[in-house]
Protein backbone atom coordinates (compact mmCIF):
# COMPACT_ATOMS: atom_id res chain seq x y z
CA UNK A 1 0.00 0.00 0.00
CA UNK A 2 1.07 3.64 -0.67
CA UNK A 3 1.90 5.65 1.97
CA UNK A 4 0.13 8.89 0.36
CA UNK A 5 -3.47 8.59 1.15
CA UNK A 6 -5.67 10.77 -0.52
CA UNK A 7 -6.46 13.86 0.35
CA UNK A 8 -3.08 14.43 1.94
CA UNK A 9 -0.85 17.67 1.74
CA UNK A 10 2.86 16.99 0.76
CA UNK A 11 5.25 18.56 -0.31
CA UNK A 12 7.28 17.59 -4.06
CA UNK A 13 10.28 18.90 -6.38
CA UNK A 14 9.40 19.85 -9.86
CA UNK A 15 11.24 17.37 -12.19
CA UNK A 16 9.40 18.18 -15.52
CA UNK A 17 7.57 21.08 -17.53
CA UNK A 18 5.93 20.12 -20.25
CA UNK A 19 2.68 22.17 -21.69
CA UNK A 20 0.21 20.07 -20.61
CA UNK A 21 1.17 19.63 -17.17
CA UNK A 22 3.99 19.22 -14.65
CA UNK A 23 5.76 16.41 -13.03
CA UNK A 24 6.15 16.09 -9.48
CA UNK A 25 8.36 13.40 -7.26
CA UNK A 26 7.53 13.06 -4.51
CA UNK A 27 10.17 10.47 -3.23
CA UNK A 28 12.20 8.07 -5.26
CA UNK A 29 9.62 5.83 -5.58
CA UNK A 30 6.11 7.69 -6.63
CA UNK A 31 5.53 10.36 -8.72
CA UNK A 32 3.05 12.39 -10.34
CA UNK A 33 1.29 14.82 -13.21
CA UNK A 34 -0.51 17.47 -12.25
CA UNK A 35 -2.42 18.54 -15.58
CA UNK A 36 -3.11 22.22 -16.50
CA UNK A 37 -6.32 21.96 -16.27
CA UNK A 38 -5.79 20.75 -12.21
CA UNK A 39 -3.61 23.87 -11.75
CA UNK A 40 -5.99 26.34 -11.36
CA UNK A 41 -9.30 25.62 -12.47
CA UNK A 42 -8.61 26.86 -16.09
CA UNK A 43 -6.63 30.40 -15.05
CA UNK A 44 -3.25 29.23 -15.75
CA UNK A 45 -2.30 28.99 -19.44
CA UNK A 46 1.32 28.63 -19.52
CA UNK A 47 2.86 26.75 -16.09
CA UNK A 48 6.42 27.99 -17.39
CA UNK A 49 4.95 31.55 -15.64
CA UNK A 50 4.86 29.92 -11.97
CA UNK A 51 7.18 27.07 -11.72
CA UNK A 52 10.62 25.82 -12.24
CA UNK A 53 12.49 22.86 -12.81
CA UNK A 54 13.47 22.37 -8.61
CA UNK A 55 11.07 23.57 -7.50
CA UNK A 56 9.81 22.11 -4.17
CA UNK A 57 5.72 23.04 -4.16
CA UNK A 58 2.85 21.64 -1.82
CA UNK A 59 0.78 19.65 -3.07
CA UNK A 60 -2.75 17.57 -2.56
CA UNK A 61 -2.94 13.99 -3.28
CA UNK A 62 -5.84 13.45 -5.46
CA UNK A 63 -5.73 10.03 -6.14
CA UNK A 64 -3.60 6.63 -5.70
CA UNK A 65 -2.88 4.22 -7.96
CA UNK A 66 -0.62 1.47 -6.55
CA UNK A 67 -0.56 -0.95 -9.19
CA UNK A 68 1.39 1.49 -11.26
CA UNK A 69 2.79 3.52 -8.35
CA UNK A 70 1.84 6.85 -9.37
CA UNK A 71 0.01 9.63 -7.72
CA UNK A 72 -2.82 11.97 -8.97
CA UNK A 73 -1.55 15.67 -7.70
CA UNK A 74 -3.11 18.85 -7.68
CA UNK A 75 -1.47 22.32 -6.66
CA UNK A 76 -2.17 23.12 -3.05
CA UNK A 77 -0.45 26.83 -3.04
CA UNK A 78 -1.91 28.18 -6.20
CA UNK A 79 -3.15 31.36 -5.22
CA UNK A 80 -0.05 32.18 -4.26
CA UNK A 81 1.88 31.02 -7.60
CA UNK A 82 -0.81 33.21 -9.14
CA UNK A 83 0.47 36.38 -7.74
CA UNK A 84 4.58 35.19 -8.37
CA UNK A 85 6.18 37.33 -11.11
CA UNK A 86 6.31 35.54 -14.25
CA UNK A 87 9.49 33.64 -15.52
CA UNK A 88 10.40 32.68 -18.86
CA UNK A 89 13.96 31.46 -19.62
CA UNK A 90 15.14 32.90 -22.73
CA UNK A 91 18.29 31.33 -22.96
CA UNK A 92 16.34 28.04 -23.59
CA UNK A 93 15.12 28.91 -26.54
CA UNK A 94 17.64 31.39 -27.90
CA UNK A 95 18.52 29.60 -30.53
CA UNK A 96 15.16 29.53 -31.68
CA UNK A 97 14.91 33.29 -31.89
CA UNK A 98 18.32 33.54 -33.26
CA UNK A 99 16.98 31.73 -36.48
CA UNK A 100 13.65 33.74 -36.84
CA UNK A 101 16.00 37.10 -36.67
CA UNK A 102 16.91 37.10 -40.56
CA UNK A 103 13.35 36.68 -41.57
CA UNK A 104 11.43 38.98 -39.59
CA UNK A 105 11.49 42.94 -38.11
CA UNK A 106 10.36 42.00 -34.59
CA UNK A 107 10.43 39.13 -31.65
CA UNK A 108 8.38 40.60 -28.77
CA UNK A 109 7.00 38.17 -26.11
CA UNK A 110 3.67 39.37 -25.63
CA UNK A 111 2.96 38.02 -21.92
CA UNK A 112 5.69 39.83 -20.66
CA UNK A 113 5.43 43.73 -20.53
CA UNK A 114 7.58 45.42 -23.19
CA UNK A 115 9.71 42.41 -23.82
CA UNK A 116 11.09 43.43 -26.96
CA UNK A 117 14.03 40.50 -27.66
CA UNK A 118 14.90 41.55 -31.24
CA UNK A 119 14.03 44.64 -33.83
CA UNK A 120 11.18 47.45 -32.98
CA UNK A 121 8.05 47.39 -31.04
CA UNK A 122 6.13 48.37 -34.06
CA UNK A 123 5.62 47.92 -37.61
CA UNK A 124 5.46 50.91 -39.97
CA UNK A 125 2.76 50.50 -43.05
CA UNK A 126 1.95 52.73 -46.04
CA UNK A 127 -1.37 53.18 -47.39
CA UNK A 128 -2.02 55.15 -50.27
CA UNK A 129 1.08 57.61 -49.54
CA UNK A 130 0.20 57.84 -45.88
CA UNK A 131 2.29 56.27 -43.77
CA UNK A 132 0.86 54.28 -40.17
CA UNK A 133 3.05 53.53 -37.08
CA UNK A 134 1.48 49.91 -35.29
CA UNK A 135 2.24 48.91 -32.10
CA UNK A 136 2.41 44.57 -31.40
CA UNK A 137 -0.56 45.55 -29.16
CA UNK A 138 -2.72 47.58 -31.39
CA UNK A 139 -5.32 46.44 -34.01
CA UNK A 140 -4.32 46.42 -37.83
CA UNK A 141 -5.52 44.38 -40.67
CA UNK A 142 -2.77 41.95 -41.97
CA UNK A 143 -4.00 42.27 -45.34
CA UNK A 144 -3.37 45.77 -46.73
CA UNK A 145 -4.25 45.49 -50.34
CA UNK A 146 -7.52 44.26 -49.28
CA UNK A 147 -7.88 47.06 -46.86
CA UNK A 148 -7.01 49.67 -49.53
CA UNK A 149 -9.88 49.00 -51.19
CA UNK A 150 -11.97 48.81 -48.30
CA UNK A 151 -10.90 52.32 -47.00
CA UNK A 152 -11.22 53.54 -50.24
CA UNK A 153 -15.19 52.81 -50.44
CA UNK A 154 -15.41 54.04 -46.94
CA UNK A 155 -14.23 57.45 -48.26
CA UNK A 156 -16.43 57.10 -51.56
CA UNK A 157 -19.44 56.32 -48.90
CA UNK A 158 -18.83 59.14 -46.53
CA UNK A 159 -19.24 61.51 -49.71
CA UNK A 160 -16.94 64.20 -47.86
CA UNK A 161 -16.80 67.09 -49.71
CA UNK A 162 -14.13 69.41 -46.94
CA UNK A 163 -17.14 70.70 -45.07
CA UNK A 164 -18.08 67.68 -42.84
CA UNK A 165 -17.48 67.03 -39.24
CA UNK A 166 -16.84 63.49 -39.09
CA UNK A 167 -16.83 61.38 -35.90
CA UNK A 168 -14.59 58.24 -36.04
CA UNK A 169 -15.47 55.40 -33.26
CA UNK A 170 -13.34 52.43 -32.43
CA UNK A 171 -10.73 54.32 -33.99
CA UNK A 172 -7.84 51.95 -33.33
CA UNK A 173 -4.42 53.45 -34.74
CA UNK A 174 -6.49 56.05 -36.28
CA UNK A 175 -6.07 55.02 -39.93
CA UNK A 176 -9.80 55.78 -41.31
CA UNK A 177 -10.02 58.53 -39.76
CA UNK A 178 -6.45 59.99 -41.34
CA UNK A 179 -7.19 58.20 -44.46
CA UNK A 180 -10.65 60.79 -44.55
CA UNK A 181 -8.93 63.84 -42.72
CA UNK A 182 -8.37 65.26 -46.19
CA UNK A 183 -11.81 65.60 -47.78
CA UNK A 184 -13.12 66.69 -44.60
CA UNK A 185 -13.22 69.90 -42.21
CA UNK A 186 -12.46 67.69 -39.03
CA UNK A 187 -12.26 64.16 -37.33
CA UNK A 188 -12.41 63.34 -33.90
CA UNK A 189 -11.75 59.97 -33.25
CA UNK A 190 -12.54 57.72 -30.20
CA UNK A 191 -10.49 54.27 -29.15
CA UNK A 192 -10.62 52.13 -25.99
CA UNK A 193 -6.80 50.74 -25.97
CA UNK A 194 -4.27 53.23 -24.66
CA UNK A 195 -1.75 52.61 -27.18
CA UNK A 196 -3.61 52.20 -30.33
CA UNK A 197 -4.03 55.71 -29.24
CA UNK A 198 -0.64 56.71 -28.46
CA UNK A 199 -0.04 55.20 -32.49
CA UNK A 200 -2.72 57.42 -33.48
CA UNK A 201 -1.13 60.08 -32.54
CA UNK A 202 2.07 59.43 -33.68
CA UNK A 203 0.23 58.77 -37.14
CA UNK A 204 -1.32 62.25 -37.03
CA UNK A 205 2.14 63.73 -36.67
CA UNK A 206 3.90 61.46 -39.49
CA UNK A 207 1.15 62.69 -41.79
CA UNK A 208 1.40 66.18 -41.29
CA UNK A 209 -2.55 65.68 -40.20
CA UNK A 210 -3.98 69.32 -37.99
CA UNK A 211 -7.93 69.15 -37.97
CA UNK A 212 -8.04 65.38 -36.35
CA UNK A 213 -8.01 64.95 -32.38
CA UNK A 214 -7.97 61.49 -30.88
CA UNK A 215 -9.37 60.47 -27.36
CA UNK A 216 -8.68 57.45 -25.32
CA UNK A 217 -11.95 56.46 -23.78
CA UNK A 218 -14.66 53.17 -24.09
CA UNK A 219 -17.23 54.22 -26.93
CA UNK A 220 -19.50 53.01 -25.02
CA UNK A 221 -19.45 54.91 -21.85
CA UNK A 222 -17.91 57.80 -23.63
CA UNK A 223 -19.94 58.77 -26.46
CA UNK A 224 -23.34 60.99 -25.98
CA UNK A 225 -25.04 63.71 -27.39
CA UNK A 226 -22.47 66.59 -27.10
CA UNK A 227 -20.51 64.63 -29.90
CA UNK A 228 -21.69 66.86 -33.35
CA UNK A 229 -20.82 65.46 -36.36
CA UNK A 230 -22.21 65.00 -40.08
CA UNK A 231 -20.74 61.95 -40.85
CA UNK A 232 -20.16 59.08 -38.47
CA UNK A 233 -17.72 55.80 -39.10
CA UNK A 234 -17.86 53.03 -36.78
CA UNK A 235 -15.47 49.98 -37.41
CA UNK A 236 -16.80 48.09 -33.76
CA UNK A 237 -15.14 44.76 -32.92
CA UNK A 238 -17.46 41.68 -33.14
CA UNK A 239 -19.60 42.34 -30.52
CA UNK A 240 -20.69 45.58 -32.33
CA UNK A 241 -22.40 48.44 -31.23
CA UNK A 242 -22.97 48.93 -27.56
CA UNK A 243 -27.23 50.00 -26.68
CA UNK A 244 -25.64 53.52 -26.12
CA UNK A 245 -24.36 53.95 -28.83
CA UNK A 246 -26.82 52.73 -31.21
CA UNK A 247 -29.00 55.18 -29.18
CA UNK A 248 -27.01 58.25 -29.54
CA UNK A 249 -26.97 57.86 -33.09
CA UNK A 250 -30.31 57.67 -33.28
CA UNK A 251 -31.29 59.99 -31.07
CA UNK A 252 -28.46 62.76 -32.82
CA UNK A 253 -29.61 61.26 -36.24
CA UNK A 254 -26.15 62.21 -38.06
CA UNK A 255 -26.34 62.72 -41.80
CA UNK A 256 -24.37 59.59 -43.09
CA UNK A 257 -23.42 56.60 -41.03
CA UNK A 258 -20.39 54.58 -42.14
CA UNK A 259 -20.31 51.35 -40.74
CA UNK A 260 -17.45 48.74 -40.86
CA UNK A 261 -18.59 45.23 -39.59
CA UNK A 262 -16.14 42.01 -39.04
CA UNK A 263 -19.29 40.12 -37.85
CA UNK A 264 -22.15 39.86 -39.91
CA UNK A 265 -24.22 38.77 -36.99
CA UNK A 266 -23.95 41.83 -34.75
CA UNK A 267 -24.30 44.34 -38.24
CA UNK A 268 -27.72 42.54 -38.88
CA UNK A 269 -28.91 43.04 -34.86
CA UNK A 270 -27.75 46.85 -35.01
CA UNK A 271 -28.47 47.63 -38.91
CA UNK A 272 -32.63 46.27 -37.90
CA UNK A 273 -32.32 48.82 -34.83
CA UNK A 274 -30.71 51.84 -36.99
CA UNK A 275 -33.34 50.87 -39.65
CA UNK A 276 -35.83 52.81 -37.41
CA UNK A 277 -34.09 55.91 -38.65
CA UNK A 278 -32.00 55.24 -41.46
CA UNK A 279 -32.01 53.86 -44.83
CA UNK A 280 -29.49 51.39 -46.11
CA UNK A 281 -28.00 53.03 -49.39
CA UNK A 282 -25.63 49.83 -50.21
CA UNK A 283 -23.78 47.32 -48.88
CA UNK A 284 -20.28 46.10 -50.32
CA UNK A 285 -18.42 43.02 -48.48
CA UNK A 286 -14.59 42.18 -48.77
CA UNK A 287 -12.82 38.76 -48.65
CA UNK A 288 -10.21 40.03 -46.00
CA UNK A 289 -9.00 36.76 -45.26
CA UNK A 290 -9.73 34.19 -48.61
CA UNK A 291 -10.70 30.71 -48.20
CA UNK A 292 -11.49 31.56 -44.59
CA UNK A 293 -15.84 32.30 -43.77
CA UNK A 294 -14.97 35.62 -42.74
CA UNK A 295 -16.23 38.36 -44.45
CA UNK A 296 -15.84 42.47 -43.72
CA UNK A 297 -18.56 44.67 -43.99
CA UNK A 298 -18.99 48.28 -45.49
CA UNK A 299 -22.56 49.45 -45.40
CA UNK A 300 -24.13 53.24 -45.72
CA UNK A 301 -26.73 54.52 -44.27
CA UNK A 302 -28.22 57.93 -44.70
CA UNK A 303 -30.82 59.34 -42.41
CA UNK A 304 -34.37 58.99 -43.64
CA UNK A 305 -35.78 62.08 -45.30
CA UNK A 306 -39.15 63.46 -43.32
């Protein structure tokens, strides 16, 4: 018979990481794998983060098996792994970044802040003669010839003629709203993610652009009725419009709506609410990503006439 009973709290070194679990001994003679999903309940997604190789970790004997004399573990002190500083080894897999260096600008590892191991934090994209600073963080379609085309029947349905006010929501990196900043009097654009703004505005200065302002803030919350505008663009992310601001629209009832859907679902539920007070002028749809389902959106609306 074992002598680990379950339910038992003991303590065990680390002796293997792989990314489906980790290996615990516990003496010489029994050992165990605690799998990911027993870490945490689901909340840790990468065990490198929490534990080494050596470590020596509590942990609660789930099970017993003595015919093969192994032990079902869970982690007893996760909560307090949780809050440990995360820990990734680069010199393990050096060599693997070492090859990837001739073939691409940047090697950031995204789950740890501004860890930039090779190249420049951003990319730099040009559009039409305009030229777009991106952040790893920030939002920007991968396929730029598509999107070229795309913009340009955003401009063709916003119908700017230099006297409009436009109003640019889920802005991102601010590229619609700079791409239309010359056929109009003035954009004011509104993002959610800090540094899609902090692009934005470097954007605005590598353009040369002076009558667009950009303001971090969740469209959302942030938008109301003291936003005037003639022409609104909204390029939402798949959950779409939020109630408010489907009702501001409405109740503002702007000119021309603009509005740049990646999920055909939510552009139906909002485009049957707007309906109330707008007409759909045409629809065009863009194979962004081929032999994939997804399809983007470009639909204009003009305010019905009394």
């Amino acid at each position: 018979m074992s002598k680990y009973k379950k339910g038992s709290i003991i303590e065990g070194s680390v002796t293997g990481i792989e990314n489906y679990g980790v290996f615990v001994n516990l003496d010489d003679y029994y050992s165990g794998l605690i799998h990911i999903s027993e870490i945490s309940h689901g909340f840790v997604k990468d065990v490198n983060n929490y534990v080494n190789l050596g470590d020596t970790i509590k942990v609660k004997v789930v099970d017993v098996d003595d015919d093969s004399c192994h032990v079902k573990l869970s982690i007893k002190d996760i909560d307090y792994r949780i809050s440990r500083p995360k820990r990734v080894r680069i010199q393990e897999v050096g060599s693997g970044f070492d090859i990837l260096k001739d073939k691409v600008d940047s090697i950031i590892l995204i789950n740890i802040k501004d860890k930039l191991l090779y190249g420049k934090s951003y990319i730099k994209e040009e559009i039409n003669g305009m030229k777009f600073i991106i952040s790893y963080n920030s939002f920007f379609q991968v396929n730029t010839s598509v999107m070229k085309k795309l913009y340009d029947k955003v401009l063709e349905y916003a119908a700017l003629t230099g006297s409009e006010s436009v109003l640019d929501l889920y802005c991102g990196t601010g590229t619609i709203g700079l791409y239309l900043s010359k056929n109009a009097r003035d954009v004011k654009g509104i993002e959610v993610v800090e540094d899609a703004i902090k692009d934005a505005n470097i954007n605005k200065e590598l353009n040369g652009s002076t009558n667009i302002e950009f303001i971090c803030g969740d469209v959302g919350k942030l938008v109301n009725n003291n936003y005037v505008a003639d022409v609104v663009v909204v390029d939402p992310p798949r959950s779409g419009l939020s109630e408010n601001t489907r009702k501001v629209i409405l109740d503002n009832m702007y000119e021309r709506i603009v509005y740049v859907s990646c999920d055909p679902m939510t552009l139906a539920r909002d485009l049957k609410e707007l309906r109330s007070k707008y007409e759909i002028k045409d629809v065009c749809l863009f194979d962004m990503f081929a032999n994939t389902y997804h399809v983007e959106s470009v639909v204009k609306l003009e305010l019905k006439k009394a």
